[in-house]
C-alpha atoms as a PDB file:
ATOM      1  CA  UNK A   1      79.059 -34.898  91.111  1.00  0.00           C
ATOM      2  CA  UNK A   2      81.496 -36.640  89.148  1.00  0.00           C
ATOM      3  CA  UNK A   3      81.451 -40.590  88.374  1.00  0.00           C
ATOM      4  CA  UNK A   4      84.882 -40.303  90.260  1.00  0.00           C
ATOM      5  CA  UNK A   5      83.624 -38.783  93.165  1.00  0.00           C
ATOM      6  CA  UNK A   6      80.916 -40.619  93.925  1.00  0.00           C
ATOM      7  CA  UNK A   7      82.791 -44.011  93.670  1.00  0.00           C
ATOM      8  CA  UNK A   8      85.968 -42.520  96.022  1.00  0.00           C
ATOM      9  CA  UNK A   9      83.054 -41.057  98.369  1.00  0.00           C
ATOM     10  CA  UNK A  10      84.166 -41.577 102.189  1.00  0.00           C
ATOM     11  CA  UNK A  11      82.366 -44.442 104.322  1.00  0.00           C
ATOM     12  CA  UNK A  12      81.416 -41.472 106.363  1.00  0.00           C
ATOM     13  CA  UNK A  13      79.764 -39.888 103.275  1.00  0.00           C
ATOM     14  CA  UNK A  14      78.058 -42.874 102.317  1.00  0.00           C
ATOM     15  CA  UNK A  15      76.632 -43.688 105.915  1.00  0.00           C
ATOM     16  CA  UNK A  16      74.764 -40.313 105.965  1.00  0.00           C
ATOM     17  CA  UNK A  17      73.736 -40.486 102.537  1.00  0.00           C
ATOM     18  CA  UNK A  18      72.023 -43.759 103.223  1.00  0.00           C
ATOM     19  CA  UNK A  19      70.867 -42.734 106.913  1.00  0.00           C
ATOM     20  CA  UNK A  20      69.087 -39.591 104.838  1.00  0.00           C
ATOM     21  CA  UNK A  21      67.537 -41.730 102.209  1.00  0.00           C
ATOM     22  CA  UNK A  22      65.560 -43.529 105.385  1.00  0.00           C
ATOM     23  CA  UNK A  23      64.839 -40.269 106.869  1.00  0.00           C
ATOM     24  CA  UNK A  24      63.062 -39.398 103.559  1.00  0.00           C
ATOM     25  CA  UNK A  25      62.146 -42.826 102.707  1.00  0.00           C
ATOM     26  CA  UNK A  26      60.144 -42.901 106.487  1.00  0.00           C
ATOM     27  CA  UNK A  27      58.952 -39.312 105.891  1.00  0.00           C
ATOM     28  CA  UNK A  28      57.518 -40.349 102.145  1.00  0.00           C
ATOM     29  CA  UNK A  29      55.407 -43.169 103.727  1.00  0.00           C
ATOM     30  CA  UNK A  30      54.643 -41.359 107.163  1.00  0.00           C
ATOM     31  CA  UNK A  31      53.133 -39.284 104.221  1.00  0.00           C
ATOM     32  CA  UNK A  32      51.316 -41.471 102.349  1.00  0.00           C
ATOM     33  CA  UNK A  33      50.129 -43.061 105.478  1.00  0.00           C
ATOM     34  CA  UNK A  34      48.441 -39.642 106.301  1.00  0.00           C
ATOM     35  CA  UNK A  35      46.544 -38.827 103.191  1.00  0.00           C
ATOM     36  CA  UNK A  36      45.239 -42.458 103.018  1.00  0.00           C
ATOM     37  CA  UNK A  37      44.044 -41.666 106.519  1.00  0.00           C
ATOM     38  CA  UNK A  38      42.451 -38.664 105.553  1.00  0.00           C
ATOM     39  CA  UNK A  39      41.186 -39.489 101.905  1.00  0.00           C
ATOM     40  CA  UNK A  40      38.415 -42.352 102.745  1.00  0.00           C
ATOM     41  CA  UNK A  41      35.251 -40.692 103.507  1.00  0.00           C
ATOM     42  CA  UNK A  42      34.408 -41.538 107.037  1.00  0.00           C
ATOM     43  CA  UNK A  43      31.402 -44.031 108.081  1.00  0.00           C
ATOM     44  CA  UNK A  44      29.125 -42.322 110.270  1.00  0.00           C
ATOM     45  CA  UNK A  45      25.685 -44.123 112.612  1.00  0.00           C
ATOM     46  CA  UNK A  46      22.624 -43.397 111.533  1.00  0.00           C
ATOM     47  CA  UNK A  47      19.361 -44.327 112.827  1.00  0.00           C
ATOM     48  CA  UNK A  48      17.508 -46.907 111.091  1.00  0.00           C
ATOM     49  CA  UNK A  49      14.439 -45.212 108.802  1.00  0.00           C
ATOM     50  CA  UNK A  50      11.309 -44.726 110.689  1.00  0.00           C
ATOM     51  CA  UNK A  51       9.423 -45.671 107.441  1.00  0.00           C
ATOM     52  CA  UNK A  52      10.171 -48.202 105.706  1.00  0.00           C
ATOM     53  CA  UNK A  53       8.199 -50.053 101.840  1.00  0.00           C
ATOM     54  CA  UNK A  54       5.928 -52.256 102.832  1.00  0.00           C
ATOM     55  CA  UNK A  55       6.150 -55.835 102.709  1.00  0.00           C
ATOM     56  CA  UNK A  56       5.550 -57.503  99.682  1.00  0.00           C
ATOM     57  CA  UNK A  57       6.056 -61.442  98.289  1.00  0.00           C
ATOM     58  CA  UNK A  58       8.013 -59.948  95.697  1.00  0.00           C
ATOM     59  CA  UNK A  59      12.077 -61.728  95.607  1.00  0.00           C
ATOM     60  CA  UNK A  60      13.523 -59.023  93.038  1.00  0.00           C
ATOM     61  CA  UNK A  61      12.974 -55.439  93.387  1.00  0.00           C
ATOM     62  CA  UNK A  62      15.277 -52.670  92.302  1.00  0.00           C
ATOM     63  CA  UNK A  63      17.026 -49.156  93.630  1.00  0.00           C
ATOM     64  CA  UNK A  64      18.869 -46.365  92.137  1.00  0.00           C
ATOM     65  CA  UNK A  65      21.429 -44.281  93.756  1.00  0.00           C
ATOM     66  CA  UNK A  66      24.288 -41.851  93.188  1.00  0.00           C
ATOM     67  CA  UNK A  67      27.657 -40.934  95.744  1.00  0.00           C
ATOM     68  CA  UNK A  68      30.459 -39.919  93.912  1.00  0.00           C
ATOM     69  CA  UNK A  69      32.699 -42.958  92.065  1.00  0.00           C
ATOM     70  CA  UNK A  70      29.929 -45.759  91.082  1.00  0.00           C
ATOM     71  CA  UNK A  71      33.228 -47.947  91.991  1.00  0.00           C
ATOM     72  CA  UNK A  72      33.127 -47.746  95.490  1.00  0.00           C
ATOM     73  CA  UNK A  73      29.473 -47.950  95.775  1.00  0.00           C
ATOM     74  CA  UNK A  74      28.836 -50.529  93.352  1.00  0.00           C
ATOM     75  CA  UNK A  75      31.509 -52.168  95.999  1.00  0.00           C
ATOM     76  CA  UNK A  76      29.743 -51.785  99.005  1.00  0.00           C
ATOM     77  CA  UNK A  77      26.345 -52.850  97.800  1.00  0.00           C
ATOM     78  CA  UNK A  78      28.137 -56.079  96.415  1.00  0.00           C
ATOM     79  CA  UNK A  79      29.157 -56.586 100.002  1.00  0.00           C
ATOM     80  CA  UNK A  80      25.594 -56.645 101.370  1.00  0.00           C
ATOM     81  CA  UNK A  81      23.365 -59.815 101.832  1.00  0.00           C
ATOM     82  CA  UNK A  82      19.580 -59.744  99.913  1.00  0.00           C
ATOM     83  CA  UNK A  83      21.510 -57.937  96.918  1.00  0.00           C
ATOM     84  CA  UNK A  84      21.351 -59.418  93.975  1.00  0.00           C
ATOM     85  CA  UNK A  85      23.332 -57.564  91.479  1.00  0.00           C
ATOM     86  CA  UNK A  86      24.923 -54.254  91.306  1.00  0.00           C
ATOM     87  CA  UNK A  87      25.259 -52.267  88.453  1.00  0.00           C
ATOM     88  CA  UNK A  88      27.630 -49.077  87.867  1.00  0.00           C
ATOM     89  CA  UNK A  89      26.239 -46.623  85.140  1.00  0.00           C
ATOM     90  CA  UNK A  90      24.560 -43.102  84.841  1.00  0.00           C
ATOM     91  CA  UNK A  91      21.859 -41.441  85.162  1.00  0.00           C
ATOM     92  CA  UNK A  92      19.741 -37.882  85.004  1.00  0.00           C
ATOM     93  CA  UNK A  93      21.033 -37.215  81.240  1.00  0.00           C
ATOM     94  CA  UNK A  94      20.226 -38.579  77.772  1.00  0.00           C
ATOM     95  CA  UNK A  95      21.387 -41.845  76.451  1.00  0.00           C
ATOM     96  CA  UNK A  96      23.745 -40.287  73.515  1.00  0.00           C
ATOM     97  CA  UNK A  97      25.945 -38.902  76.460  1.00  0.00           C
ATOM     98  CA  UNK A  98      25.522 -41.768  78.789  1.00  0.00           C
ATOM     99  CA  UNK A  99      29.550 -42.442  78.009  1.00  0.00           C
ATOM    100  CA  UNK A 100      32.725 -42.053  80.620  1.00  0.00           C
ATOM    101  CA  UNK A 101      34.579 -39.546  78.909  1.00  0.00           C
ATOM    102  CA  UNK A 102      31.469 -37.579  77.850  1.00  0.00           C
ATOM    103  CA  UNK A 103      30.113 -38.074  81.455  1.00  0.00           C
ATOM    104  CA  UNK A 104      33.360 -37.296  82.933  1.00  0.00           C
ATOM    105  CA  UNK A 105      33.329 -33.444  81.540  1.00  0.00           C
ATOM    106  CA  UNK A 106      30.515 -32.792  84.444  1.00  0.00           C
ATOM    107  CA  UNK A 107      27.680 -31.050  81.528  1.00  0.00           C
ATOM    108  CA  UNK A 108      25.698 -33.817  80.760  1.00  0.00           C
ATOM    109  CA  UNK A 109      23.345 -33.881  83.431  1.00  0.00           C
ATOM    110  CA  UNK A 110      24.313 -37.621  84.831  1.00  0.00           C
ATOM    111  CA  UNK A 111      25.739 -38.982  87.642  1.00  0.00           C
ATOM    112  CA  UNK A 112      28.031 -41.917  88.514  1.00  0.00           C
ATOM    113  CA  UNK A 113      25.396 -44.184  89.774  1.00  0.00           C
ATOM    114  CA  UNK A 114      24.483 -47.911  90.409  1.00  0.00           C
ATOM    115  CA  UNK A 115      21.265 -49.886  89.911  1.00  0.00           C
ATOM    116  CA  UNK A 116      20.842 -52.038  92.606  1.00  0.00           C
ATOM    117  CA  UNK A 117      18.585 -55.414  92.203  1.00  0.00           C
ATOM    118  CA  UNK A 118      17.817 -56.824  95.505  1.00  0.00           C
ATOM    119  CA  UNK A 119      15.363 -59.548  96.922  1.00  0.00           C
ATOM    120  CA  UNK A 120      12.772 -56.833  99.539  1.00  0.00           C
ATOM    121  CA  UNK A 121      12.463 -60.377 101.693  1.00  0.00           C
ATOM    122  CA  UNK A 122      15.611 -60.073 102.503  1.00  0.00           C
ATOM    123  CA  UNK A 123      16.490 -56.555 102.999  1.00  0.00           C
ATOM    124  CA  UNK A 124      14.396 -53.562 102.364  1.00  0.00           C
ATOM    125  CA  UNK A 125      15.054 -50.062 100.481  1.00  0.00           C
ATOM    126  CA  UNK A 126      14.643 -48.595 104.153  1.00  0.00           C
ATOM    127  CA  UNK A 127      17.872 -50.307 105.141  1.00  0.00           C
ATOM    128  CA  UNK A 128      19.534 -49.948 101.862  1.00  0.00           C
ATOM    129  CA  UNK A 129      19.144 -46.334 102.277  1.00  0.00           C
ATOM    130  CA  UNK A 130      20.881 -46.725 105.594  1.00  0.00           C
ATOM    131  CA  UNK A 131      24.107 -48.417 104.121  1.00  0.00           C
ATOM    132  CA  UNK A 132      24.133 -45.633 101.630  1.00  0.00           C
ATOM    133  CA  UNK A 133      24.066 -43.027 103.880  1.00  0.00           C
ATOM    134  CA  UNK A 134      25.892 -44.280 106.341  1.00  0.00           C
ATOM    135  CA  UNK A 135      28.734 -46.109 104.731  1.00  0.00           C
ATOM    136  CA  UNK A 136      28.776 -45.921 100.707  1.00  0.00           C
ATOM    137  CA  UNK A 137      29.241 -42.074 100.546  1.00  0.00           C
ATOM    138  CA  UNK A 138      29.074 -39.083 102.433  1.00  0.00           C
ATOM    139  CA  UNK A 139      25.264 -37.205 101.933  1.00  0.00           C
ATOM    140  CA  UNK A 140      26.713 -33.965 102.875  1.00  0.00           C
ATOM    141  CA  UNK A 141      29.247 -32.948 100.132  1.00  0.00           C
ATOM    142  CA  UNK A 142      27.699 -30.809  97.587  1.00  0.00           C
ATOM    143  CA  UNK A 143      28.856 -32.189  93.919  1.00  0.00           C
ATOM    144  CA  UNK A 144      31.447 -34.203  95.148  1.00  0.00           C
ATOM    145  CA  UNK A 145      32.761 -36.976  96.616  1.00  0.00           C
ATOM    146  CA  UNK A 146      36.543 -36.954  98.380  1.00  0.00           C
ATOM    147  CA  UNK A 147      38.594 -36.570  95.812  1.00  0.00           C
ATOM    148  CA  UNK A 148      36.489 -36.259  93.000  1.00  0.00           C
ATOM    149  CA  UNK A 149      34.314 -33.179  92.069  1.00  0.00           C
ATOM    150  CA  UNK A 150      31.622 -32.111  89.740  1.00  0.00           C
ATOM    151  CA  UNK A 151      27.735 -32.482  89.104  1.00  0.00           C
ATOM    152  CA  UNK A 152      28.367 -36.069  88.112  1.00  0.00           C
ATOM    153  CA  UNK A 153      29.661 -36.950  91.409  1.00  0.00           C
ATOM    154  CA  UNK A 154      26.606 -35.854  93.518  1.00  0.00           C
ATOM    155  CA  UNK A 155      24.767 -37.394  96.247  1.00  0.00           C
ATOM    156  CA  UNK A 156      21.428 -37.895  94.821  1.00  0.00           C
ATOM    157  CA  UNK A 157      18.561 -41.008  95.294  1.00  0.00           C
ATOM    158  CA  UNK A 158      16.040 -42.011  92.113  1.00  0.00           C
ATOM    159  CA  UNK A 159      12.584 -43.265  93.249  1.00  0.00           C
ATOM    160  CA  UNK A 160      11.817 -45.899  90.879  1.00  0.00           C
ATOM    161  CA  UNK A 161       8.043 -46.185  92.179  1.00  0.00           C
ATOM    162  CA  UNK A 162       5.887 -43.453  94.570  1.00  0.00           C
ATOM    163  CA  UNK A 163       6.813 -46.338  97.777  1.00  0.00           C
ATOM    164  CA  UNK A 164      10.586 -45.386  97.524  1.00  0.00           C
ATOM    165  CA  UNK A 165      10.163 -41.816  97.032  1.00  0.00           C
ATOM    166  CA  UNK A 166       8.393 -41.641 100.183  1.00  0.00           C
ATOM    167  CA  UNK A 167      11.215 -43.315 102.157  1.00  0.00           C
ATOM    168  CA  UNK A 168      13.647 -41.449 100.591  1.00  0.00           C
ATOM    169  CA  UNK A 169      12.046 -37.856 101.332  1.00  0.00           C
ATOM    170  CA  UNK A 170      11.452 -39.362 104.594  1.00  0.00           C
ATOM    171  CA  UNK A 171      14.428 -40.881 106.051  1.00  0.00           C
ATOM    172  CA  UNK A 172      16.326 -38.003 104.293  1.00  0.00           C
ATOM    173  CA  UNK A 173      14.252 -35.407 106.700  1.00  0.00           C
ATOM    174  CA  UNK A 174      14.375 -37.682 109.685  1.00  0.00           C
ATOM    175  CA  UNK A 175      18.400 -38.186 109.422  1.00  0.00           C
ATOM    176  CA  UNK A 176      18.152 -34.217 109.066  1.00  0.00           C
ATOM    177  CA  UNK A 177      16.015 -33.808 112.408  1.00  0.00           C
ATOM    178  CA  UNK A 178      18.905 -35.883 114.414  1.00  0.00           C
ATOM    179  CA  UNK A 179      21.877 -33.880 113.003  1.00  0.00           C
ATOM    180  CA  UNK A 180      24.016 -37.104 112.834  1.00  0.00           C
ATOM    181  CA  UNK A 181      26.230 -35.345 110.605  1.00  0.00           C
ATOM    182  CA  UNK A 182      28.393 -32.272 111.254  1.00  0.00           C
ATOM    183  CA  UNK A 183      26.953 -30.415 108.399  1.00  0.00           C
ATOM    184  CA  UNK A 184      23.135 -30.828 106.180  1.00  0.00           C
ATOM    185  CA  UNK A 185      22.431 -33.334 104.204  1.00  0.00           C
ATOM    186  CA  UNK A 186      22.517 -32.295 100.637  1.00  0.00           C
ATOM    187  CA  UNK A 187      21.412 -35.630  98.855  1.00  0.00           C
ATOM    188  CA  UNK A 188      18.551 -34.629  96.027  1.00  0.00           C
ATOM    189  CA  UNK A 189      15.772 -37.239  95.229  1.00  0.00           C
ATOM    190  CA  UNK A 190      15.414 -37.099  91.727  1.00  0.00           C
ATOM    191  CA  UNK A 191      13.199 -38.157  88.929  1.00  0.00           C
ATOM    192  CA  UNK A 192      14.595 -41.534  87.476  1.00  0.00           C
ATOM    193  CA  UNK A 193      14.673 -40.954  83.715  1.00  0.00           C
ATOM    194  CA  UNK A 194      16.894 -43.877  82.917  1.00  0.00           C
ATOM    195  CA  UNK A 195      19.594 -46.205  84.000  1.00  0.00           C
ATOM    196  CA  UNK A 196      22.787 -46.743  81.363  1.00  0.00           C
ATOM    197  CA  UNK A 197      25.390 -49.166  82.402  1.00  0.00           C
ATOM    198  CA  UNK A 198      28.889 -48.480  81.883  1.00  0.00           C
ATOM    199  CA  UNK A 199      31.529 -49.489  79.877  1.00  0.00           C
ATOM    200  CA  UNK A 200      32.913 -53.474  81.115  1.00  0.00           C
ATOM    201  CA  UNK A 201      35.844 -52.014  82.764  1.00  0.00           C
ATOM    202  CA  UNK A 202      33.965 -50.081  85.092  1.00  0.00           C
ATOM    203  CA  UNK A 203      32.451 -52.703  86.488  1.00  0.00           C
ATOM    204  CA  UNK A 204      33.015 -54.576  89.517  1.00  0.00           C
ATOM    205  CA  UNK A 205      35.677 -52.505  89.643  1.00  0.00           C
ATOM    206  CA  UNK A 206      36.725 -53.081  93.580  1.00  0.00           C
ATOM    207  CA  UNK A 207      36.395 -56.698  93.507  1.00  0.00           C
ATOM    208  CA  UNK A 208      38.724 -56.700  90.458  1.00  0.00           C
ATOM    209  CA  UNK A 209      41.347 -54.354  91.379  1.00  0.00           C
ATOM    210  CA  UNK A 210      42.045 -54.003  94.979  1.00  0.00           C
ATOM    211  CA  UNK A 211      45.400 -52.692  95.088  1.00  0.00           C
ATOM    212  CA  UNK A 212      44.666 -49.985  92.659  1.00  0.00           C
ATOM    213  CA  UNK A 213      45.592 -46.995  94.742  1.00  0.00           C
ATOM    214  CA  UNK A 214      42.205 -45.100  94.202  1.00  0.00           C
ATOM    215  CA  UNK A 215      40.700 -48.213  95.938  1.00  0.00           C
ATOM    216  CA  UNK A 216      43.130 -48.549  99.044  1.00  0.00           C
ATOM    217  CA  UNK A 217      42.604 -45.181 100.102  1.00  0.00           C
ATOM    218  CA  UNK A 218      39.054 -43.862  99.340  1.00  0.00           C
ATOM    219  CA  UNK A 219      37.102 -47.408  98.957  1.00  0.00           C
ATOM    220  CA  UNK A 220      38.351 -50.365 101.271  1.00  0.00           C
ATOM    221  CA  UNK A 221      37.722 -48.533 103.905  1.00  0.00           C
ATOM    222  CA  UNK A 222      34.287 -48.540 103.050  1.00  0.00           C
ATOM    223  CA  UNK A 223      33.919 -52.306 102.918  1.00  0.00           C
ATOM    224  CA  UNK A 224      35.344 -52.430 106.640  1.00  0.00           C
ATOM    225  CA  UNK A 225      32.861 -50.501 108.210  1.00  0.00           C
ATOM    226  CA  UNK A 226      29.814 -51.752 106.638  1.00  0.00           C
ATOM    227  CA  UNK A 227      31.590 -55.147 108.009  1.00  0.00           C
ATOM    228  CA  UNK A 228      31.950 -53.456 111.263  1.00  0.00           C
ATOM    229  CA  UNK A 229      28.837 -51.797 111.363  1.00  0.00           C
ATOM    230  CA  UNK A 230      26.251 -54.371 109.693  1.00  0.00           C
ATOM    231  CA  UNK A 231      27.830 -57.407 110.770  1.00  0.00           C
ATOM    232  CA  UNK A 232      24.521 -59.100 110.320  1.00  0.00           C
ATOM    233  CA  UNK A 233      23.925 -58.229 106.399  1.00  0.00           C
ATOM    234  CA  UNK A 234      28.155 -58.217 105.561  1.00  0.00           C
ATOM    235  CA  UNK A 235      28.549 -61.002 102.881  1.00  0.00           C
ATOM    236  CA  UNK A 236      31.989 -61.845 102.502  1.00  0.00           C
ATOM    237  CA  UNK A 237      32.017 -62.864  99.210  1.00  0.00           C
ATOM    238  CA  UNK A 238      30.789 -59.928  96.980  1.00  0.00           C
ATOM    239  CA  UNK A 239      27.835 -60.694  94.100  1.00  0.00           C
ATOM    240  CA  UNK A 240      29.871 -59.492  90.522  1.00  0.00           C
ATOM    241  CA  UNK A 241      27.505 -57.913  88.023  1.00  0.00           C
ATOM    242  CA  UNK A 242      27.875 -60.091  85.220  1.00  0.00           C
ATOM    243  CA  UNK A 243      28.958 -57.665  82.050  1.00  0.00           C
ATOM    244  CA  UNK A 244      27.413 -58.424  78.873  1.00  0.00           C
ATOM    245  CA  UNK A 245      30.085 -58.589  75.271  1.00  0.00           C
ATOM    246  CA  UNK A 246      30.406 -55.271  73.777  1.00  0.00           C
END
């Protein structure tokens, strides 16, 4: 259409035209609206584990998962009281390869993961377990998480001592027995052959950037139901992993 036209376009022509850009306008965001309903992974109960590590005088003992983007994890675990520090990294490959873009082609072997550093007085690797199953990830996608897919994005828990392996192999089979979730739990428990943090930017990731559209959808979520649904360890304020210069 001509300059012309559109200038000498009737008031009838220009009423529709608007009343159809707020048809599409309301469809666009109806839309939107939808797929961030359906993106974030959804928080299921779980029993808490039968067995739990024992007690120990210990204040600073440390856990190593994997569930898809070490973003939203690392944010949950920030969220949770007795933690001390959360870092996002990989690991189950060599350190030469332990890089984002290297990581990211899904041959290396790692996984998007976080080391957790916690005080067992507080909060045990029992109950930790519990948040992760229940609301950091989902244990029954196989090499993926939502969106994101590949061997780097598994569902996978690294014993750091014979104590958490235990747990691990037994809360895994004991969430199994009472088929909480719609479909088996596919979460490995690996052998932990090293923990690499990654790059600065990766890091506290959430806390940093909560409007980033990858957060809204798949990760804030997340931090309302482990508010909702462990109201009694929910910190408000999360604990930031402090980065180190590079």
């Amino acid at each position: 259409m001509s300059k012309t036209a559109t200038t000498h376009a009737s008031p009838w022509k220009r009423s529709s035209i608007a009343r159809l850009a707020g048809i599409v306008a309301l469809a666009v965001g109806a839309i939107a609206a939808q797929r961030m309903a359906n993106s974030a992974e959804p928080a299921t109960r779980i029993p808490p584990p039968a067995q739990d590590e024992k007690a120990t005088a210990n204040h600073s003992e440390t856990a190593l998962f994997a569930g898809g983007c070490f973003w939203g994890v690392q944010g949950v675990f920030e969220h949770v009281r007795g933690v001390q520090q959360v870092a996002a990294g990989y690991t189950g490959g060599a350190a030469d390869t332990a890089q984002y873009e290297t990581v990211s082609e899904g041959n290396t072997g790692h996984a998007e993961s976080v080391q957790i550093t916690y005080d067992p007085t507080q909060i045990t690797y029992g109950r930790l377990l519990q948040i992760f199953f229940s609301v950091a990830h989902n244990p029954t996608e196989l090499n993926y998480q939502g969106p994101d897919h590949g061997t780097q994005y598994r569902s996978a828990v690294f014993p750091l001592n014979a104590g958490q392996r235990r747990v691990a192999q037994a809360y895994i089979a004991q969430i199994g027995r009472a088929q909480v979730f719609s479909a088996p739990v596919v979460t490995r428990v690996e052998n932990a052959t090293g923990f690499y943090p990654a790059e600065n930017y990766h890091q506290n990731f959430l806390a940093l950037h909560p409007d980033y559209p990858y957060i809204e959808i798949n990760d804030l979520p997340k931090i309302a139901d482990l508010k909702r649904m462990f109201p009694d360890i929910y910190r408000g304020d999360p604990v930031l992993f402090k980065t180190a210069a590079r």
